[in-house]
Structure formats: structure tokens, C-alpha cells
Protein backbone atom coordinates (compact mmCIF):
# COMPACT_ATOMS: atom_id res chain seq x y z
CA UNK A 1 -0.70 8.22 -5.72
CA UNK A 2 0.56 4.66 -5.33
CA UNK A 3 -1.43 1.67 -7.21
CA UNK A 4 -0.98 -1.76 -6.77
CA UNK A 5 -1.55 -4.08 -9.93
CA UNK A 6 -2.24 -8.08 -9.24
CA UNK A 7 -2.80 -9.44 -12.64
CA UNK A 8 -1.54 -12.96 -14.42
CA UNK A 9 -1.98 -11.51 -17.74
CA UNK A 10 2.12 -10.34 -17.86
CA UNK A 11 1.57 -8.48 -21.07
CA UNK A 12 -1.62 -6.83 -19.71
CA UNK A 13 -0.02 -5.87 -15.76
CA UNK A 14 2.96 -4.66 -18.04
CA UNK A 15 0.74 -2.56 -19.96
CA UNK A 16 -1.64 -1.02 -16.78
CA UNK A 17 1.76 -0.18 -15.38
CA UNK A 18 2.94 1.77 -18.23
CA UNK A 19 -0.44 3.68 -18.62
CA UNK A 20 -0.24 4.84 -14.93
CA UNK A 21 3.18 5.75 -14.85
CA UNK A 22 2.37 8.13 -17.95
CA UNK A 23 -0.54 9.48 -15.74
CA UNK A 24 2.44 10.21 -13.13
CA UNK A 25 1.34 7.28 -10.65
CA UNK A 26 3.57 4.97 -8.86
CA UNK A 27 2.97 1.34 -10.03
CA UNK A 28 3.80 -2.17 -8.10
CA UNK A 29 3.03 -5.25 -10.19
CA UNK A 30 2.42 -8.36 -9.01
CA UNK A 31 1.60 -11.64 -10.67
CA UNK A 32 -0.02 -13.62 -8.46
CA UNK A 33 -2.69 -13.62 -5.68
CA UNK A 34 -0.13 -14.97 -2.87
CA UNK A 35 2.39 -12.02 -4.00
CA UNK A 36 -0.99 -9.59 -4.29
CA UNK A 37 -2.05 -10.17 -0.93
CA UNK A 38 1.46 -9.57 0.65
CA UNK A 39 2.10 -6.31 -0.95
CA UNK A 40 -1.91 -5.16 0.16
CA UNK A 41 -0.98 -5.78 3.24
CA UNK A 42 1.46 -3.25 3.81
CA UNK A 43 -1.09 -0.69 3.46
CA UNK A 44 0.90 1.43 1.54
CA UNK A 45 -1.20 1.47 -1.66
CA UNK A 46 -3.50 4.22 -2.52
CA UNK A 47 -5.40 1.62 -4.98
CA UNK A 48 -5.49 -1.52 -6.09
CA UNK A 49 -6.51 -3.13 -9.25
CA UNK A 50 -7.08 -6.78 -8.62
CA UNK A 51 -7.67 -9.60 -10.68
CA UNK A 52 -9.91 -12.77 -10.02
CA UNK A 53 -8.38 -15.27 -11.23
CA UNK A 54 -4.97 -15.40 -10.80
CA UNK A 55 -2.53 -18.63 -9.53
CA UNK A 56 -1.59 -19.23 -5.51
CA UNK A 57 -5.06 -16.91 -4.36
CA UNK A 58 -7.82 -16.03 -5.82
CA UNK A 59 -8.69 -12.22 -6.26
CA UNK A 60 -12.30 -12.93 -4.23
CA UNK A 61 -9.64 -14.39 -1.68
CA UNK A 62 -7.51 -11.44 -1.60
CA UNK A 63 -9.90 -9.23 -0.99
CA UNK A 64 -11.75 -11.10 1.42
CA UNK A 65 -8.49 -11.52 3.36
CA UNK A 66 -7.66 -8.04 3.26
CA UNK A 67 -10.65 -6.90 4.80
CA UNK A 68 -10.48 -9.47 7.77
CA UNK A 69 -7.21 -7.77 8.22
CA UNK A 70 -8.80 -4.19 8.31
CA UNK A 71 -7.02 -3.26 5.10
CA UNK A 72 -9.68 -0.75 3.48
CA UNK A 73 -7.51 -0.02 0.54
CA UNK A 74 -10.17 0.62 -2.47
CA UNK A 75 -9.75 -2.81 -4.59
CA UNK A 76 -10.90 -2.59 -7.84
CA UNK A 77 -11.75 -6.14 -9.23
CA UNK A 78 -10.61 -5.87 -13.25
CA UNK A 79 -11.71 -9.58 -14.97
CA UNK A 80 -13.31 -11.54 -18.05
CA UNK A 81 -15.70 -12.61 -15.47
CA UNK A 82 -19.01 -10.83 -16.81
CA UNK A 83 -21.86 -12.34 -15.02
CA UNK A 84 -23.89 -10.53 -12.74
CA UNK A 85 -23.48 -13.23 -9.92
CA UNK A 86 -19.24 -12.89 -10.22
CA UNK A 87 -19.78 -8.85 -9.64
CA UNK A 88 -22.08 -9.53 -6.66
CA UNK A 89 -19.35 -11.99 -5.31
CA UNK A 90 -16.49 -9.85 -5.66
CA UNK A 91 -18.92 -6.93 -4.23
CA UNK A 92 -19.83 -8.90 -0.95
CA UNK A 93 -16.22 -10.21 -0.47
CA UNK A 94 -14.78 -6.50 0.26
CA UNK A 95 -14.01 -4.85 -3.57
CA UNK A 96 -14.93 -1.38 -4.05
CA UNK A 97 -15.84 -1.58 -7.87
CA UNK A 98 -15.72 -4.03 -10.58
CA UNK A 99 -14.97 -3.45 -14.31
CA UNK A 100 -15.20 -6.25 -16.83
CA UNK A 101 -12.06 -6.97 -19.27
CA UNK A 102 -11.60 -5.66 -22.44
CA UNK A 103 -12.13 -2.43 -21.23
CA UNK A 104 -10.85 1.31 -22.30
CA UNK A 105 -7.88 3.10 -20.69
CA UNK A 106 -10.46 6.40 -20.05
CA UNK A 107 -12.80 4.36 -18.68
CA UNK A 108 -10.31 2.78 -15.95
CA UNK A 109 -8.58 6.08 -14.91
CA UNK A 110 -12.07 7.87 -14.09
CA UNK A 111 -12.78 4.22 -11.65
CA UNK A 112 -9.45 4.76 -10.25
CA UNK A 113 -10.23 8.63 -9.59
CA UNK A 114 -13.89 8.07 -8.43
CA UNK A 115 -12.25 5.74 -5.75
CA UNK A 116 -10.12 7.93 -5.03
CA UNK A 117 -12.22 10.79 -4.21
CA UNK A 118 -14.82 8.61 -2.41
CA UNK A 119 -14.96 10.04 1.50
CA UNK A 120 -14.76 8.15 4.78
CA UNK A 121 -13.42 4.58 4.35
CA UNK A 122 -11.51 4.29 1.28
CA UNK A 123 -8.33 7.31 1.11
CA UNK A 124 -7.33 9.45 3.46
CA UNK A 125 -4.81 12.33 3.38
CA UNK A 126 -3.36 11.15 6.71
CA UNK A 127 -2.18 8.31 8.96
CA UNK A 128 -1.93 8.21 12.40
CA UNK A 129 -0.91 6.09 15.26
CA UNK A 130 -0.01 7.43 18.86
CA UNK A 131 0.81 11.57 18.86
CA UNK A 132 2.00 10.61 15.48
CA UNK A 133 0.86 11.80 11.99
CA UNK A 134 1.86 11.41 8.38
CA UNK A 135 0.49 13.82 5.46
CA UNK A 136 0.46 11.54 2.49
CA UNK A 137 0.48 14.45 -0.13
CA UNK A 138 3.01 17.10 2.16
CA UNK A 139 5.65 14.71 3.02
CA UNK A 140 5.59 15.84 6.92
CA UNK A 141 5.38 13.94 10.35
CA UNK A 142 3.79 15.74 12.64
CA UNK A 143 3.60 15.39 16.43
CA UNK A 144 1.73 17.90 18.31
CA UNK A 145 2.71 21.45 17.17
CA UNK A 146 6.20 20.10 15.54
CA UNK A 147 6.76 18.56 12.08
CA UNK A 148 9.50 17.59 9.98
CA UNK A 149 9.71 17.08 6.04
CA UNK A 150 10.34 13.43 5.34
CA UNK A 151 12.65 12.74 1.78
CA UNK A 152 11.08 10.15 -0.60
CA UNK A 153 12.33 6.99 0.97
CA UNK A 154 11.84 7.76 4.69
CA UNK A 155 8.48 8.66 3.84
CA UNK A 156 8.04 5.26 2.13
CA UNK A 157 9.48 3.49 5.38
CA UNK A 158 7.32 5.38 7.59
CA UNK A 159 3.93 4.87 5.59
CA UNK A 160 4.75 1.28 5.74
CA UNK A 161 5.54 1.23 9.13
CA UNK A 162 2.26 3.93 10.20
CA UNK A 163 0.03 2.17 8.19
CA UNK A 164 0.16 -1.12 10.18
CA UNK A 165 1.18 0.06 13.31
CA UNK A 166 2.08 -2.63 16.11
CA UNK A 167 2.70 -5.25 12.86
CA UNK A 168 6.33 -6.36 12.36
CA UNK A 169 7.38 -5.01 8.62
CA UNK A 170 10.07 -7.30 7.48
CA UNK A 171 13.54 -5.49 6.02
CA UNK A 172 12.98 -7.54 3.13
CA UNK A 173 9.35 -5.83 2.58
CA UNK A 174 10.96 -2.64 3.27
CA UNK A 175 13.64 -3.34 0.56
CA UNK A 176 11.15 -5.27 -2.06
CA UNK A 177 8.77 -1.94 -1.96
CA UNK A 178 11.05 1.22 -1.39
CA UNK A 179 14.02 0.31 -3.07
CA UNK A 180 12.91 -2.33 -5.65
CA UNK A 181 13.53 -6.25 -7.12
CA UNK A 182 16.05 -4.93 -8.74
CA UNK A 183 18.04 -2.52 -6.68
CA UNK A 184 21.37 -3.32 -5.08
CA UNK A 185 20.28 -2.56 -1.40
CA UNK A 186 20.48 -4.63 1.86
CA UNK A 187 19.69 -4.48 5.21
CA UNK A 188 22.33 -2.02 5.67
CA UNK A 189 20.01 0.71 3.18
CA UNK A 190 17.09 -0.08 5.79
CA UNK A 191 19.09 0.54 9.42
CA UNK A 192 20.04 3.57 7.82
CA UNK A 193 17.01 5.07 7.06
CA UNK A 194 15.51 3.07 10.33
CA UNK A 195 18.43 5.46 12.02
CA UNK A 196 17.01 8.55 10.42
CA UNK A 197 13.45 8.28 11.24
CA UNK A 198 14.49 7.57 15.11
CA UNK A 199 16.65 11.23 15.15
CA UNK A 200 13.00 13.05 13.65
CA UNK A 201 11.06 11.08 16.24
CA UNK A 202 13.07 12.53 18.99
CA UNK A 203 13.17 15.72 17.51
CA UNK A 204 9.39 15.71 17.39
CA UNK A 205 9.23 14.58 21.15
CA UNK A 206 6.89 11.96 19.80
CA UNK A 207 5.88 9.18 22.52
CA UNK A 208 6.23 6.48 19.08
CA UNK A 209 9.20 4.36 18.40
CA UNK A 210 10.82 2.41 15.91
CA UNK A 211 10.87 -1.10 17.59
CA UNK A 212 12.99 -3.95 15.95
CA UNK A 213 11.90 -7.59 16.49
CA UNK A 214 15.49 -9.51 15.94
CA UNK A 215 15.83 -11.37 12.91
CA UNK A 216 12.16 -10.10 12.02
CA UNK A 217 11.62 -6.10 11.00
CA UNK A 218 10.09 -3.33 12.94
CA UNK A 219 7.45 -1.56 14.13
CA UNK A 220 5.88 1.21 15.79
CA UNK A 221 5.11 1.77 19.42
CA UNK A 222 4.34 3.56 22.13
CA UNK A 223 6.24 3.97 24.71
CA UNK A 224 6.68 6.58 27.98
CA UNK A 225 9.73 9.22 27.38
């Protein structure tokens, strides 16, 4: 499972990171709302724990903006903010549950697994666009009676691409959340993998394409074979 952290607090994100990494998560932190909000809206994210107030956006904005943009990623609003009228905001603006700061490690995990296991709108097992679809927990694209194992990083591509279809995803996205801030990988690493998703596409006989937008990213679509 892949959580996104937005928090200010560096010490604090630092921390959240480290306690879902030793529950065997995968962690992005963030430090600010602007940042928060870009990374959401890749759809990639399983969960996210989102501050309120944080510099650039707000979390109420974040959340609110994400749901405009028919992200349903579970957002779990973690804050100092205690008063029954901030939970009802954060509530109305999109979040799925809201838990007060200071607060105790058990306590968070079982919010992050109740969202988790929460049916219909919030996590799904698969993505689909097209004849297209991607087990999140298998690895495998499947079109039709055909699939294909994905490795780790085409996987990552193609949930970023699948789970926004028809939106450009910039290479720098791409590089930023599969490879890392601090990896040595460029645009080169992308067209690569880009190049390996297109082969299992046509292997699949899938009526989906990577499209590039020049200077911009890709994305998927449809097209007649």
C-alpha cells in the first residue's frame, strides 16, 4: 500500500514515514499543501494523511480540490485543530476521517486500515480505462483474456498513467514518484520504460496507447488497431 504524507511539521512527516515503512508501506512526504495537492493528483496513493494547516494550500483546500478533480483517494485530515466545527469543515470539504494531534501510533494505523477496507468509493483492487486493467496487489495488466506481469517500476508508470487516464503525466512526475528526488534518472529512464509498456500493450492486443504530448508527458488513449 502506498501513503501519501502532507505535513509541515518536518520532524513529525519524518517520523509518520518511518512508522509506515516499518509497517512495510510505501511512504511519499511532502511539506507543503501546493506539493500535497500535486502528488494527490496522480492518483497513485492508496491513502493520504493530510494536514490543515500547512504553507502554499491549505489541507481543507487540498481536499476540496481533489475532489472537484474526482480524486477519491481516502484523505485522512491529522491536525491540532480540535474543535468540533474544524472536523465538520474538513468532513464537508471531501476528507474521509479526522484525527486530532498528539495522537498514538496504534491508534493511526487502525484509521489508515479502516479506510482501507471501507467498500465502494475509497480503494479498489483495480483500475481500468478502455479494455485495459491493472491489479494493484498482482502486478498484472490485463486485456480481455490476456495479461502480463508488470516489474515494480512499469507498474508504477502505468498506475500513474491508468489512474488519470486522458491527463498528460509529466516525465518529471514520472521521475519525482517512481524513481525519487534523489535518484540519478532522466528522461531517458522514462522512454525506456514508456518503450516497455507499449511492447505489453501490443502483446495484449489492447485498443489503449501510450500517447506523448511533446515537451509535456503522456497519456493513455484509445485508439482503433
Amino acid at each position: 500500500m502506498k501513503v501519501l504524507i502532507v505535513e509541515d511539521e518536518i520532524r513529525l512527516a519524518d517520523t509518520l514515514g518511518q512508522i509506515l515503512i516499518e509497517q512495510r508501506y510505501l511512504a511519499d512526504i511532502v511539506y507543503n499543501g501546493a506539493d500535497g495537492f500535486e502528488y494527490a493528483m496522480s492518483g497513485i496513493y492508496d491513502v493520504i494523511i493530510l494536514d490543515v494547516m500547512l504553507p502554499q494550500m491549505n489541507g481543507f483546500d487540498v481536499v476540496r480540490n481533489l475532489r472537484r478533480n474526482k480524486i477519491a483517494t481516502p484523505v485522512l485530515l491529522l491536525t491540532a485543530k480540535d474543535k468540533v466545527s474544524d472536523k465538520i469543515a474538513g468532513l464537508d470539504n471531501g476528507a474521509d476521517d479526522y484525527l486530532t494531534k498528539p495522537f498514538f501510533t496504534d491508534e493511526l494505523l487502525a484509521r489508515i486500515r479502516a479506510l482501507t477496507r471501507r467498500q465502494g468509493d475509497v480503494v479498489m483492487d483495480e483500475l481500468a480505462f478502455a479494455d485495459l486493467t491493472l491489479n494493484l496487489s498482482a502486478y498484472t495488466l490485463k486485456c480481455g483474456i490476456k495479461s502480463i506481469h508488470l516489474g515494480l517500476k512499469e507498474y508504477e508508470v502505468m498506475r500513474m498513467l491508468i489512474a488519470s487516464p486522458q491527463r498528460v503525466v509529466p516525465k518529471e512526475d514520472m521521475i519525482s514518484r517512481v524513481w525519487g528526488d534523489e535518484s540519478d534518472a532522466v528522461d531517458n529512464n522514462v522512454e525506456v520504460y514508456i518503450s516497455f509498456l507499449r511492447k505489453k500493450l501490443f502483446y495484449l492486443g489492447s485498443k489503449v496507447t501510450i500517447s506523448t504530448m511533446r515537451k509535456k508527458g503522456y497519456f493513455l488513449e484509445e485508439v482503433n488497431r
